[in-house]
N, C-alpha and C. Protein backbone atom coordinates (compact mmCIF):
# COMPACT_ATOMS: atom_id res chain seq x y z
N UNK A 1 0.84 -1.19 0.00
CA UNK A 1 0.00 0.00 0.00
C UNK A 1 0.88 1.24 0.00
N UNK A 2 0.73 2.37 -0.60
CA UNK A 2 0.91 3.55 -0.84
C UNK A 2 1.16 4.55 0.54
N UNK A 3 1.38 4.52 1.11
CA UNK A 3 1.37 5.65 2.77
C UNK A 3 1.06 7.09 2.47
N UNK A 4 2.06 7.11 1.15
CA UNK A 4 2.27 9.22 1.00
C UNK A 4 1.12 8.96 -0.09
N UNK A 5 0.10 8.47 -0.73
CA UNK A 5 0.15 8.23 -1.96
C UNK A 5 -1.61 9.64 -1.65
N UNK A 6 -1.50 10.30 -2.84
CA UNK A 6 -2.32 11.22 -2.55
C UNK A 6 -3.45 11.25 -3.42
N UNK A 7 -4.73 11.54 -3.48
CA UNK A 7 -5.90 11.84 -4.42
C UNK A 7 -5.32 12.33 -5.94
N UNK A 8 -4.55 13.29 -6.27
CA UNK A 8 -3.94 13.88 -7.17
C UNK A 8 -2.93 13.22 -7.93
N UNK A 9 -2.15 11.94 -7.44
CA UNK A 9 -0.93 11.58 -7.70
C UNK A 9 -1.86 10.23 -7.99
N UNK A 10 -3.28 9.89 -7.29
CA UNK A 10 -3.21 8.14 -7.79
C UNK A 10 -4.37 8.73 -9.11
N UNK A 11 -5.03 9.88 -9.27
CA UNK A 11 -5.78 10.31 -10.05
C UNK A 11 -4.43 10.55 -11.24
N UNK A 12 -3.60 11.01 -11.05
CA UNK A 12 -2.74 11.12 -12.22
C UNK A 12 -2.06 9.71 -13.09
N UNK A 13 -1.75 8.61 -11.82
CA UNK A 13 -1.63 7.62 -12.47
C UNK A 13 -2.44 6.92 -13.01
N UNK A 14 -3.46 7.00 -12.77
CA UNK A 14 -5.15 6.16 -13.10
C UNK A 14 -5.27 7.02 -14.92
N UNK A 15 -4.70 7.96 -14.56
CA UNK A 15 -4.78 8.87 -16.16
C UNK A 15 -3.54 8.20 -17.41
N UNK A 16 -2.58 7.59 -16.69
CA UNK A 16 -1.72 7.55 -17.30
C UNK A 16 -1.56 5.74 -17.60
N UNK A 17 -2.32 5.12 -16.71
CA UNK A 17 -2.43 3.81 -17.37
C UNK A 17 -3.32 3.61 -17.92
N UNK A 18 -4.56 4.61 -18.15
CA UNK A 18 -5.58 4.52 -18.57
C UNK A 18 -5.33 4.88 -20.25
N UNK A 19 -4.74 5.95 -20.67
CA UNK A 19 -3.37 6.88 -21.71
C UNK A 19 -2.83 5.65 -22.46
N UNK A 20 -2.07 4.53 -21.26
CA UNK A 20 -1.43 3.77 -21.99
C UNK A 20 -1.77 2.28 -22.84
N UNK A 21 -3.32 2.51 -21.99
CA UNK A 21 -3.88 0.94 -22.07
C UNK A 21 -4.61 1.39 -23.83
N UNK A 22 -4.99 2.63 -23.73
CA UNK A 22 -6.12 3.26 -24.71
C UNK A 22 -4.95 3.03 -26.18
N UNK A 23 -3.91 3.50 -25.85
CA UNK A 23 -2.46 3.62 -27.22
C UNK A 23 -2.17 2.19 -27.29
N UNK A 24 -2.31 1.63 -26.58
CA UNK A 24 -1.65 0.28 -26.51
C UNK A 24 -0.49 -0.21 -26.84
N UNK A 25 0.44 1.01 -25.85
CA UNK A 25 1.69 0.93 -25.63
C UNK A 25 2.31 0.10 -24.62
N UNK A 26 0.95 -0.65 -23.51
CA UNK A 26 1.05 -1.80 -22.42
C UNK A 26 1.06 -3.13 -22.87
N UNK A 27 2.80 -3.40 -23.02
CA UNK A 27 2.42 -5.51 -23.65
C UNK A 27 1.65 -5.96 -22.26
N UNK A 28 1.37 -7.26 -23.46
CA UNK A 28 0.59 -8.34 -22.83
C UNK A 28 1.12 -8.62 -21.75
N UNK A 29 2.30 -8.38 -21.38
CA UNK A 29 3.01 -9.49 -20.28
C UNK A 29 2.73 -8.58 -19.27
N UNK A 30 2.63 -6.65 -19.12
CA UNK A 30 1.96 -6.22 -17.73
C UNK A 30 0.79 -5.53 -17.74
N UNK A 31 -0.22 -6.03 -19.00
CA UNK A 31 -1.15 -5.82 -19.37
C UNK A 31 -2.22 -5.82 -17.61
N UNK A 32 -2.04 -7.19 -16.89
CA UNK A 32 -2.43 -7.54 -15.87
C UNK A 32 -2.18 -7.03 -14.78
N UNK A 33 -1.17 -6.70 -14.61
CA UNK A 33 -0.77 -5.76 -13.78
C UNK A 33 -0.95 -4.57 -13.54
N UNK A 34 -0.86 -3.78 -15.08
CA UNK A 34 -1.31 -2.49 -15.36
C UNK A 34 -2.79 -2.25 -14.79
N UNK A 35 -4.31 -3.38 -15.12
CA UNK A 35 -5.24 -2.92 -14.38
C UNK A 35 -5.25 -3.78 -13.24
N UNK A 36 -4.78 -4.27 -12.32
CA UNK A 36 -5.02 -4.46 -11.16
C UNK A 36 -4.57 -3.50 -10.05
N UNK A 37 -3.54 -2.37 -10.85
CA UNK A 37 -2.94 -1.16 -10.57
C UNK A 37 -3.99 0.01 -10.28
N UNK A 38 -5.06 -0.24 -11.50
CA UNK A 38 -5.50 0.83 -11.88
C UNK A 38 -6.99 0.32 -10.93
N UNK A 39 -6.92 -0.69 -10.92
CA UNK A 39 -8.23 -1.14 -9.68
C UNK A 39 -8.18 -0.29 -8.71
N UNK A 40 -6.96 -0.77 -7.86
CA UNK A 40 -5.93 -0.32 -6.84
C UNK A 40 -6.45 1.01 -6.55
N UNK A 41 -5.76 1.88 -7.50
CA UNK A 41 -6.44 3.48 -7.98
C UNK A 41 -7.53 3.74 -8.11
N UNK A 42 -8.32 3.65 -8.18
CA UNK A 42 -9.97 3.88 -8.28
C UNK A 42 -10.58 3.82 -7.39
N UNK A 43 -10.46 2.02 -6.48
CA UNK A 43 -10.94 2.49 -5.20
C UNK A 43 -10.29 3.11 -4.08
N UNK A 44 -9.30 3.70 -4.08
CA UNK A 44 -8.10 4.43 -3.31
C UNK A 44 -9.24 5.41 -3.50
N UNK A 45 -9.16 6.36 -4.50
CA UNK A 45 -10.19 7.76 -4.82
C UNK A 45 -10.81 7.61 -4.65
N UNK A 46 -11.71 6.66 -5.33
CA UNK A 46 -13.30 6.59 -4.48
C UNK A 46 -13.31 6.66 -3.28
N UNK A 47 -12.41 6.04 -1.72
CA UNK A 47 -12.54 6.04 -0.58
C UNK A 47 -12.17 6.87 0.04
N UNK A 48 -11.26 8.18 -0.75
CA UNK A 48 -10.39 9.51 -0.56
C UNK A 48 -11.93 10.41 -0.79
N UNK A 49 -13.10 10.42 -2.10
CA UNK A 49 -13.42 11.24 -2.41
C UNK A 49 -15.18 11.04 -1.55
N UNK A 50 -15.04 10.25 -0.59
CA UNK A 50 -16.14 9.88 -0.11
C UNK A 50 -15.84 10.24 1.30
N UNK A 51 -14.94 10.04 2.03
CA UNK A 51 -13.78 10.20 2.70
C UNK A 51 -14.14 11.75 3.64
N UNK A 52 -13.84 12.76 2.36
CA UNK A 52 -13.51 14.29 2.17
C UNK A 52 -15.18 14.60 1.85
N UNK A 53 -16.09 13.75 1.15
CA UNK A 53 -17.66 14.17 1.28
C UNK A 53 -18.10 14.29 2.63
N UNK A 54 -17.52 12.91 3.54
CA UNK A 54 -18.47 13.33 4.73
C UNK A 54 -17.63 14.13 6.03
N UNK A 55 -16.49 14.38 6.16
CA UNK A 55 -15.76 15.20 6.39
C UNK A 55 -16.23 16.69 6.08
N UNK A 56 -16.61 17.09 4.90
CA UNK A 56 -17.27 18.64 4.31
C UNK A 56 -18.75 18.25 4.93
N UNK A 57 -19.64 17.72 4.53
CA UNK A 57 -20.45 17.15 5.33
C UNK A 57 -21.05 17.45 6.78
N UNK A 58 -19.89 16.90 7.53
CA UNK A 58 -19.81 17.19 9.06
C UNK A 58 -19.70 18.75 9.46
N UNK A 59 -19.04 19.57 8.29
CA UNK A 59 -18.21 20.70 8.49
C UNK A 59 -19.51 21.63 8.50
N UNK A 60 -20.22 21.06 7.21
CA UNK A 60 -21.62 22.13 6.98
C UNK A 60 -22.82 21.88 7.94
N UNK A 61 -22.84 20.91 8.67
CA UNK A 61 -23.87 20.18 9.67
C UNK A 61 -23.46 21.52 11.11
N UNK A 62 -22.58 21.08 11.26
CA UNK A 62 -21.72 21.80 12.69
C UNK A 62 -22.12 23.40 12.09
N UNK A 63 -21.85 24.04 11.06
CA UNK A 63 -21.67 25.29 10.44
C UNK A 63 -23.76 25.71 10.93
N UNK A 64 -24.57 25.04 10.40
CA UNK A 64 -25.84 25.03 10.35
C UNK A 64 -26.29 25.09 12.00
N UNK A 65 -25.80 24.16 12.70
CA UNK A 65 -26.11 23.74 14.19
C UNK A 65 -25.68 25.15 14.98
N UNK A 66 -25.33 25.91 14.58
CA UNK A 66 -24.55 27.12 15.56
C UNK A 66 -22.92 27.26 15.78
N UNK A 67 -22.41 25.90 15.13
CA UNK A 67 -20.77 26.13 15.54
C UNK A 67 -20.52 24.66 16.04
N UNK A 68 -21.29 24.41 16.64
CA UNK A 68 -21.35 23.05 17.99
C UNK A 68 -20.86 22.06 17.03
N UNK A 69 -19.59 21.39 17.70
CA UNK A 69 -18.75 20.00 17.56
C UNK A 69 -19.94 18.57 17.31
């Protein structure tokens, strides 16, 4: 797993195997690899961008309530 790995950086790679799969500049031999990578990436963001929904979420709830935690 990724530790530093950020919304922006796995969204950029998800762009770039996605780039490479489309040219079909990815041989067969890490064809497999390439999307189990790009799996990897997708639900990383999805769980980053759902993550940061209810996080903003909480922010506008508290904002509405008077301030209150």
């Amino acid at each position: 797993m990724d530790v530093n790995l950020t919304y922006e950086a796995a969204y950029k790679e998800l762009q770039q195997i996605s780039k490479d799969i489309e040219n079909e500049t990815v041989s067969v031999d890490v064809l497999a690899e390439k999307v189990k990578r790009a799996s990897f990436l997708i639900t990383f963001c999805q769980q980053r961008l759902k993550s940061t929904e209810t996080e903003v979420n909480k922010i506008i709830a508290q904002m509405e309530g008077g301030g209150k935690p």
